[in-house]
PDB file of N, CA and C in Angstrom:
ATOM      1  N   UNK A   1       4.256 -36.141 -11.852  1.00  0.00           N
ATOM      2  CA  UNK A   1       3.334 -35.033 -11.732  1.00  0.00           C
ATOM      3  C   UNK A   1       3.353 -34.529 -10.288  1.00  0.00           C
ATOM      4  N   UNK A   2       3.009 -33.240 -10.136  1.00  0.00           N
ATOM      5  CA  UNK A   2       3.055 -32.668  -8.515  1.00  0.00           C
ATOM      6  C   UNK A   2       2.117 -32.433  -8.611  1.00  0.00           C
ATOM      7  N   UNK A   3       2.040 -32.731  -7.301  1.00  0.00           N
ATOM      8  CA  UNK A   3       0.514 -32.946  -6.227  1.00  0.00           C
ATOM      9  C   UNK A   3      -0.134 -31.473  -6.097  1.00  0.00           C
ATOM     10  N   UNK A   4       0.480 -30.304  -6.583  1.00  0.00           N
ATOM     11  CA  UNK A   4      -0.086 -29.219  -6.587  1.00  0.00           C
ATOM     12  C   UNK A   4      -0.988 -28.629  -5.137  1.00  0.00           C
ATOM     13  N   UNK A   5       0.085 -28.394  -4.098  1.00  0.00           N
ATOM     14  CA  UNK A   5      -0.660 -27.813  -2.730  1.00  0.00           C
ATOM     15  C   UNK A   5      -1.065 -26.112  -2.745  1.00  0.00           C
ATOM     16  N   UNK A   6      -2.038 -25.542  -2.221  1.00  0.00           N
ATOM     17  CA  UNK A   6      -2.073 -24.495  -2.258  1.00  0.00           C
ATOM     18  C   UNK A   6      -1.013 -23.560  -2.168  1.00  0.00           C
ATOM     19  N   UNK A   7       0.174 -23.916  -1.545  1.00  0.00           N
ATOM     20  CA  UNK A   7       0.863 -22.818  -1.636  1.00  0.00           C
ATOM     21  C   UNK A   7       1.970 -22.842  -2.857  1.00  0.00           C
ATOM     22  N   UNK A   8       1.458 -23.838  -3.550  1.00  0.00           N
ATOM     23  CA  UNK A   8       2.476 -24.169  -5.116  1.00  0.00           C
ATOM     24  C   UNK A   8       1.706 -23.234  -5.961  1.00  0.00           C
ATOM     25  N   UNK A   9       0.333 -23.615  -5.619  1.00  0.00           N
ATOM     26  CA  UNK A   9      -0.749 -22.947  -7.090  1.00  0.00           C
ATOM     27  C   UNK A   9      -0.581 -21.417  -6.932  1.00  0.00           C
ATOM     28  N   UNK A  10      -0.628 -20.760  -5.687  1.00  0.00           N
ATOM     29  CA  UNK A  10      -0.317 -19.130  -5.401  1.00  0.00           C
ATOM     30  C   UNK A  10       0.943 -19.284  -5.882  1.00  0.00           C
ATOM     31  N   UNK A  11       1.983 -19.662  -6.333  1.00  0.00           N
ATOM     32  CA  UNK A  11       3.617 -19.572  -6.517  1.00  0.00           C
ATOM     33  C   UNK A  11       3.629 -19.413  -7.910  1.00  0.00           C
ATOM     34  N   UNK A  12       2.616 -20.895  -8.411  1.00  0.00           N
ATOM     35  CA  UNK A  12       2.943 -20.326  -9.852  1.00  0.00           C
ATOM     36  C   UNK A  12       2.100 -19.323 -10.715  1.00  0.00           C
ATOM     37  N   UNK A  13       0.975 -18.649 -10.086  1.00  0.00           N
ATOM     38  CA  UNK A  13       0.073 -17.733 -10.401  1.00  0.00           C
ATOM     39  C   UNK A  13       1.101 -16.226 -10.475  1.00  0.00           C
ATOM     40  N   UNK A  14       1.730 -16.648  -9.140  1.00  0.00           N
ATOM     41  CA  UNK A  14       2.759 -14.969  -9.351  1.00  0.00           C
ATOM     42  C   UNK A  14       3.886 -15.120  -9.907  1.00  0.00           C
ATOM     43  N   UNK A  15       4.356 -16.735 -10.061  1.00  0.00           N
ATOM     44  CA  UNK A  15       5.341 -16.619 -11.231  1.00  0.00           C
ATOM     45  C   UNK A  15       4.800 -16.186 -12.288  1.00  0.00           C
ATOM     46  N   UNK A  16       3.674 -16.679 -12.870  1.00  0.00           N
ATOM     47  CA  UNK A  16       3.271 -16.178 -14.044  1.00  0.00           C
ATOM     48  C   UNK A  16       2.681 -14.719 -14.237  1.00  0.00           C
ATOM     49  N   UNK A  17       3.077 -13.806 -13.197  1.00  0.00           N
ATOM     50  CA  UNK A  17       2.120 -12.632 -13.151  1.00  0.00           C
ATOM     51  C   UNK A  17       1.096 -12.002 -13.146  1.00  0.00           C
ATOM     52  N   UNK A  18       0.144 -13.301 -13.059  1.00  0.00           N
ATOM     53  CA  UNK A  18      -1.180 -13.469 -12.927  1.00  0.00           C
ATOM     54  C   UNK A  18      -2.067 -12.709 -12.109  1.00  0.00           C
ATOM     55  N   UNK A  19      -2.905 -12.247 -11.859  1.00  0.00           N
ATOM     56  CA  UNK A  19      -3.998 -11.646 -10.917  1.00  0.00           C
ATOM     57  C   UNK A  19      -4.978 -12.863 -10.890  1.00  0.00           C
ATOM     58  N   UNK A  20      -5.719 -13.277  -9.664  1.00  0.00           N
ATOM     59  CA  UNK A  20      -6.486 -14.475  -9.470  1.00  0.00           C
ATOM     60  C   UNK A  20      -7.594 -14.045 -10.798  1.00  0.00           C
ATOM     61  N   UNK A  21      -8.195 -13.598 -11.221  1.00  0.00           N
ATOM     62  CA  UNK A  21      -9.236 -13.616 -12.204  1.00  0.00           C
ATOM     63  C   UNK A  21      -8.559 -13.915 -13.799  1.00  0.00           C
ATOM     64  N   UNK A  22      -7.220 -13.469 -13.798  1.00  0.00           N
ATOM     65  CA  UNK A  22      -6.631 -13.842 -15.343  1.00  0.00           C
ATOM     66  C   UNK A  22      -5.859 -15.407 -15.011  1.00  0.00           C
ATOM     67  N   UNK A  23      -5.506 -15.424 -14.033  1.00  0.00           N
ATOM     68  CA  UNK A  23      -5.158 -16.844 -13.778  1.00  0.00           C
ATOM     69  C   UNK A  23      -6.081 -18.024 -14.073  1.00  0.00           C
ATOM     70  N   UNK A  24      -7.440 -17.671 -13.332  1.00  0.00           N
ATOM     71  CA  UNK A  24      -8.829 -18.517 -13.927  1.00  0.00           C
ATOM     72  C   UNK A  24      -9.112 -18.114 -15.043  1.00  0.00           C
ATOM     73  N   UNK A  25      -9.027 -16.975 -16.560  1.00  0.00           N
ATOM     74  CA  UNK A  25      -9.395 -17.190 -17.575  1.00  0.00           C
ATOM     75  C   UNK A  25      -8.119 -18.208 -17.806  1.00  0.00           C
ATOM     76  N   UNK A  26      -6.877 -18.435 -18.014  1.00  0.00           N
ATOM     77  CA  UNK A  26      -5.909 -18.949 -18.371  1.00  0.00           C
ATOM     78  C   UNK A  26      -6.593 -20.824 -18.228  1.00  0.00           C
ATOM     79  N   UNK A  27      -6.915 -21.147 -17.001  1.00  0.00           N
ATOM     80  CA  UNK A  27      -7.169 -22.654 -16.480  1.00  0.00           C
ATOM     81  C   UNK A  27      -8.610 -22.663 -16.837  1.00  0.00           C
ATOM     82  N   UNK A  28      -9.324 -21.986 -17.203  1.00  0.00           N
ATOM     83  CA  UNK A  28     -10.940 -22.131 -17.668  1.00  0.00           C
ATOM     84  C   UNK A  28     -11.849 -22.281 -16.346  1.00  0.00           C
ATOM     85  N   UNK A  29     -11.650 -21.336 -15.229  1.00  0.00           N
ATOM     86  CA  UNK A  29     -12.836 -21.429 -14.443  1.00  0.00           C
ATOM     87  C   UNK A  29     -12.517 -20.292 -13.928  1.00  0.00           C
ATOM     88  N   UNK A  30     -12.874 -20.442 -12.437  1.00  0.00           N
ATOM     89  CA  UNK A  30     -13.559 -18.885 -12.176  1.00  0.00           C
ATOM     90  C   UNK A  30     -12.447 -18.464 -11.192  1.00  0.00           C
ATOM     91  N   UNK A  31     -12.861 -17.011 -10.844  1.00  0.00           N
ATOM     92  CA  UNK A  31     -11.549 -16.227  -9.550  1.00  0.00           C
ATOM     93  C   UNK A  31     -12.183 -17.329  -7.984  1.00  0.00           C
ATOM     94  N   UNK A  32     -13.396 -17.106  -7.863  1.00  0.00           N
ATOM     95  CA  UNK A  32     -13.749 -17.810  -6.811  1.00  0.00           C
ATOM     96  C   UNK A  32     -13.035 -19.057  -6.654  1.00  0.00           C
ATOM     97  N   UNK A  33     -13.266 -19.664  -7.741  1.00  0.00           N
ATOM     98  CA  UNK A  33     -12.585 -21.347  -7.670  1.00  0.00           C
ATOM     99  C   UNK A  33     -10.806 -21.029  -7.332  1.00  0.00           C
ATOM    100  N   UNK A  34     -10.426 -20.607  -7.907  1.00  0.00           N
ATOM    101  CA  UNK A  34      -8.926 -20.110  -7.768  1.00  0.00           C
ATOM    102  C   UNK A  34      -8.675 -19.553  -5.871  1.00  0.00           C
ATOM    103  N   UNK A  35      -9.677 -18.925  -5.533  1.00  0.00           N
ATOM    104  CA  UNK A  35      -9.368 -18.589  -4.348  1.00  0.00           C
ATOM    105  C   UNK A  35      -9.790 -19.390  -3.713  1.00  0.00           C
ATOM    106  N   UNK A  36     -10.394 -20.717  -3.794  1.00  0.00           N
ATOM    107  CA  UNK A  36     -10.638 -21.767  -2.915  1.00  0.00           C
ATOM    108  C   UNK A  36      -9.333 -22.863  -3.269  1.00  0.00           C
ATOM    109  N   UNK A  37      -9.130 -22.966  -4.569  1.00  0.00           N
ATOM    110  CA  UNK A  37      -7.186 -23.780  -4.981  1.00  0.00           C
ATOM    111  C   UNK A  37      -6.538 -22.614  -3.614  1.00  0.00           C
ATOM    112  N   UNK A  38      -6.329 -22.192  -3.695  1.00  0.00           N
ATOM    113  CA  UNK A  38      -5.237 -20.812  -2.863  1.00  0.00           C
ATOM    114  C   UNK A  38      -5.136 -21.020  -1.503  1.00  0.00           C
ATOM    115  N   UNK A  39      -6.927 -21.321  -0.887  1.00  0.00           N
ATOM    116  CA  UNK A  39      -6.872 -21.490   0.510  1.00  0.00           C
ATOM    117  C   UNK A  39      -6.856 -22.433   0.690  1.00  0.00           C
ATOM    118  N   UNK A  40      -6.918 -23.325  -0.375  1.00  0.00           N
ATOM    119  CA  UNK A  40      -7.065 -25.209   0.495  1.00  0.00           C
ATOM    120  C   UNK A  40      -8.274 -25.512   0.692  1.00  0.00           C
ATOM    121  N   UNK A  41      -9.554 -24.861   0.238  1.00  0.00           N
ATOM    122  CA  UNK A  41     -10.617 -25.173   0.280  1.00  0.00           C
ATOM    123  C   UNK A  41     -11.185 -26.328  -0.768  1.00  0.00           C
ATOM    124  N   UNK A  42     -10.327 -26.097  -1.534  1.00  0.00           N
ATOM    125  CA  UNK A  42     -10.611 -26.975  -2.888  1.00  0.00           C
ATOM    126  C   UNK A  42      -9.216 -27.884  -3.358  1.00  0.00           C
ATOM    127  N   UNK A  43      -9.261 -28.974  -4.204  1.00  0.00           N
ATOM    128  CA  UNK A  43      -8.158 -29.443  -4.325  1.00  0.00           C
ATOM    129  C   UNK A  43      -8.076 -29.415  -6.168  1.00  0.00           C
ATOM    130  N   UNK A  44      -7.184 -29.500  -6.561  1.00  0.00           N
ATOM    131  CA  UNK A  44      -7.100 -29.508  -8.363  1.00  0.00           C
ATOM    132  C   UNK A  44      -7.378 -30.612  -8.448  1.00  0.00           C
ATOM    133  N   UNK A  45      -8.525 -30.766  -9.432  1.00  0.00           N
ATOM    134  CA  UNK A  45      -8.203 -32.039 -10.039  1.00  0.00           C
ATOM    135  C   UNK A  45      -6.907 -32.606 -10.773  1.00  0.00           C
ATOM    136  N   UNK A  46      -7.226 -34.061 -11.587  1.00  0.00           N
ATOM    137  CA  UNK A  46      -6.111 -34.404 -12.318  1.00  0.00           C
ATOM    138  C   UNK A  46      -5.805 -33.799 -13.669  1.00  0.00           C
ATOM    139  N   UNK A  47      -6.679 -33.287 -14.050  1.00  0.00           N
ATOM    140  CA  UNK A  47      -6.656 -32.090 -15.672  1.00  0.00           C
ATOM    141  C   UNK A  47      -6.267 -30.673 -15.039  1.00  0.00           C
ATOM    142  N   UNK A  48      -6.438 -30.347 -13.724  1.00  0.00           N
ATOM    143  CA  UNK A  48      -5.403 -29.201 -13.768  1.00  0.00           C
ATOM    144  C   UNK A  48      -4.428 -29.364 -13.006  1.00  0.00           C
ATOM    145  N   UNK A  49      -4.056 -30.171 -12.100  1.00  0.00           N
ATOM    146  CA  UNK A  49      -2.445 -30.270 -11.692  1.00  0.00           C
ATOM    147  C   UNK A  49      -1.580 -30.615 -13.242  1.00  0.00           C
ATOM    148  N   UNK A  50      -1.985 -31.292 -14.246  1.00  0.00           N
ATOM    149  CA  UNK A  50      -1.452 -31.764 -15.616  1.00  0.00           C
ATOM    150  C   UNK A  50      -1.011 -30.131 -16.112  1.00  0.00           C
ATOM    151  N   UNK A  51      -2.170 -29.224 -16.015  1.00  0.00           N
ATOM    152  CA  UNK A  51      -2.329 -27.716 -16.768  1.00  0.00           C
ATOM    153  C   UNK A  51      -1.063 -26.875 -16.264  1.00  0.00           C
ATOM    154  N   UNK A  52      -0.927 -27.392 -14.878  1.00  0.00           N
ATOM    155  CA  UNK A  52      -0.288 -26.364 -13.651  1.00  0.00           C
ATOM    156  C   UNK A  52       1.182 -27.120 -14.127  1.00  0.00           C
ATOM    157  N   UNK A  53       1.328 -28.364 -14.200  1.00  0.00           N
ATOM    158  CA  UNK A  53       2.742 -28.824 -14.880  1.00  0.00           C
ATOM    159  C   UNK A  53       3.344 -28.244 -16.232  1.00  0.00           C
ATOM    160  N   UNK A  54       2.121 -28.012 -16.951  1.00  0.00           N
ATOM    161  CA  UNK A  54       2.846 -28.125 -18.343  1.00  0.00           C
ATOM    162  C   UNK A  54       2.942 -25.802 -18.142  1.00  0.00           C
ATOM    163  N   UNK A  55       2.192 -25.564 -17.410  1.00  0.00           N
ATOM    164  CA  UNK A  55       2.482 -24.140 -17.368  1.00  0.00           C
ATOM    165  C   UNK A  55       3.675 -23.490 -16.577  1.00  0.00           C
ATOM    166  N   UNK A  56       3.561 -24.342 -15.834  1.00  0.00           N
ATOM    167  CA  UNK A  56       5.228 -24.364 -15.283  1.00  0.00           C
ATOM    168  C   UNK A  56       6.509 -24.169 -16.057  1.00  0.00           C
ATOM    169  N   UNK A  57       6.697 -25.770 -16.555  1.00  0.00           N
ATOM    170  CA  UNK A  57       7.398 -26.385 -17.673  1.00  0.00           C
ATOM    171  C   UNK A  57       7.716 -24.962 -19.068  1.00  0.00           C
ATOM    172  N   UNK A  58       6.478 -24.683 -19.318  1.00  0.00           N
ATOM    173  CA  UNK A  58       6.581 -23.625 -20.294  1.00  0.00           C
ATOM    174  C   UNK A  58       7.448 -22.288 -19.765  1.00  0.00           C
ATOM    175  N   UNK A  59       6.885 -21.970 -18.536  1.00  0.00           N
ATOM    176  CA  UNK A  59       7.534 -20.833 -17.763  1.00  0.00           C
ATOM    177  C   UNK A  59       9.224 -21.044 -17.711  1.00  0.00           C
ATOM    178  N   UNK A  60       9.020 -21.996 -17.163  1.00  0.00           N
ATOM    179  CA  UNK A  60      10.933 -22.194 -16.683  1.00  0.00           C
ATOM    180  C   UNK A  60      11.432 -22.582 -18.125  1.00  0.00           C
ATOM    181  N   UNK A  61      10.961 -22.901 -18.997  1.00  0.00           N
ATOM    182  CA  UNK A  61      11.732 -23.290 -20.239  1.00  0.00           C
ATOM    183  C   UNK A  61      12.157 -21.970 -20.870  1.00  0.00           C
ATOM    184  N   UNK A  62      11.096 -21.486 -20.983  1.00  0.00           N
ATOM    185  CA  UNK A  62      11.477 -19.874 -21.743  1.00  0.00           C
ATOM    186  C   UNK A  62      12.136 -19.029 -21.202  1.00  0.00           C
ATOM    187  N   UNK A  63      12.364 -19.203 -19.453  1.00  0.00           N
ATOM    188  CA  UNK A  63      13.515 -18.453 -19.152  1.00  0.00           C
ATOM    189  C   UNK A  63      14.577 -19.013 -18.717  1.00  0.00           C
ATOM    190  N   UNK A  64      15.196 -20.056 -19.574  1.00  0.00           N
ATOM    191  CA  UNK A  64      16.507 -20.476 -19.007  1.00  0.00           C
ATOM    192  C   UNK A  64      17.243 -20.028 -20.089  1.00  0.00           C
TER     193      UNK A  64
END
């Protein structure tokens, strides 16, 4: 599992084309919380670095 640092969670938000507020409906919380993942104010727990793996995983699978 990756440790998910702020500048991974902004990487895979714009891999996924996300805007910070559809990114938090996607993970179930809020734009605020997302912009504290972003700045390093906050850290993911272990249920969403798991979320941020398997959304990854999904991403790069479907485009190889």
């Amino acid at each position: 599992m990756k440790q998910w640092n702020k500048e991974e969670i902004r990487e895979l938000r714009l891999l996924l084309g996300l805007k910070q507020r559809e990114f938090a409906e996607v993970i179930g919380t809020t734009r605020e919380y997302v912009t504290k993942l972003e700045t390093g104010k906050k850290k993911p727990s272990l249920v969403l670095k798991r979320l941020f793996d398997c959304l990854e995983e999904k991403y790069k699978g479907g485009k190889q």
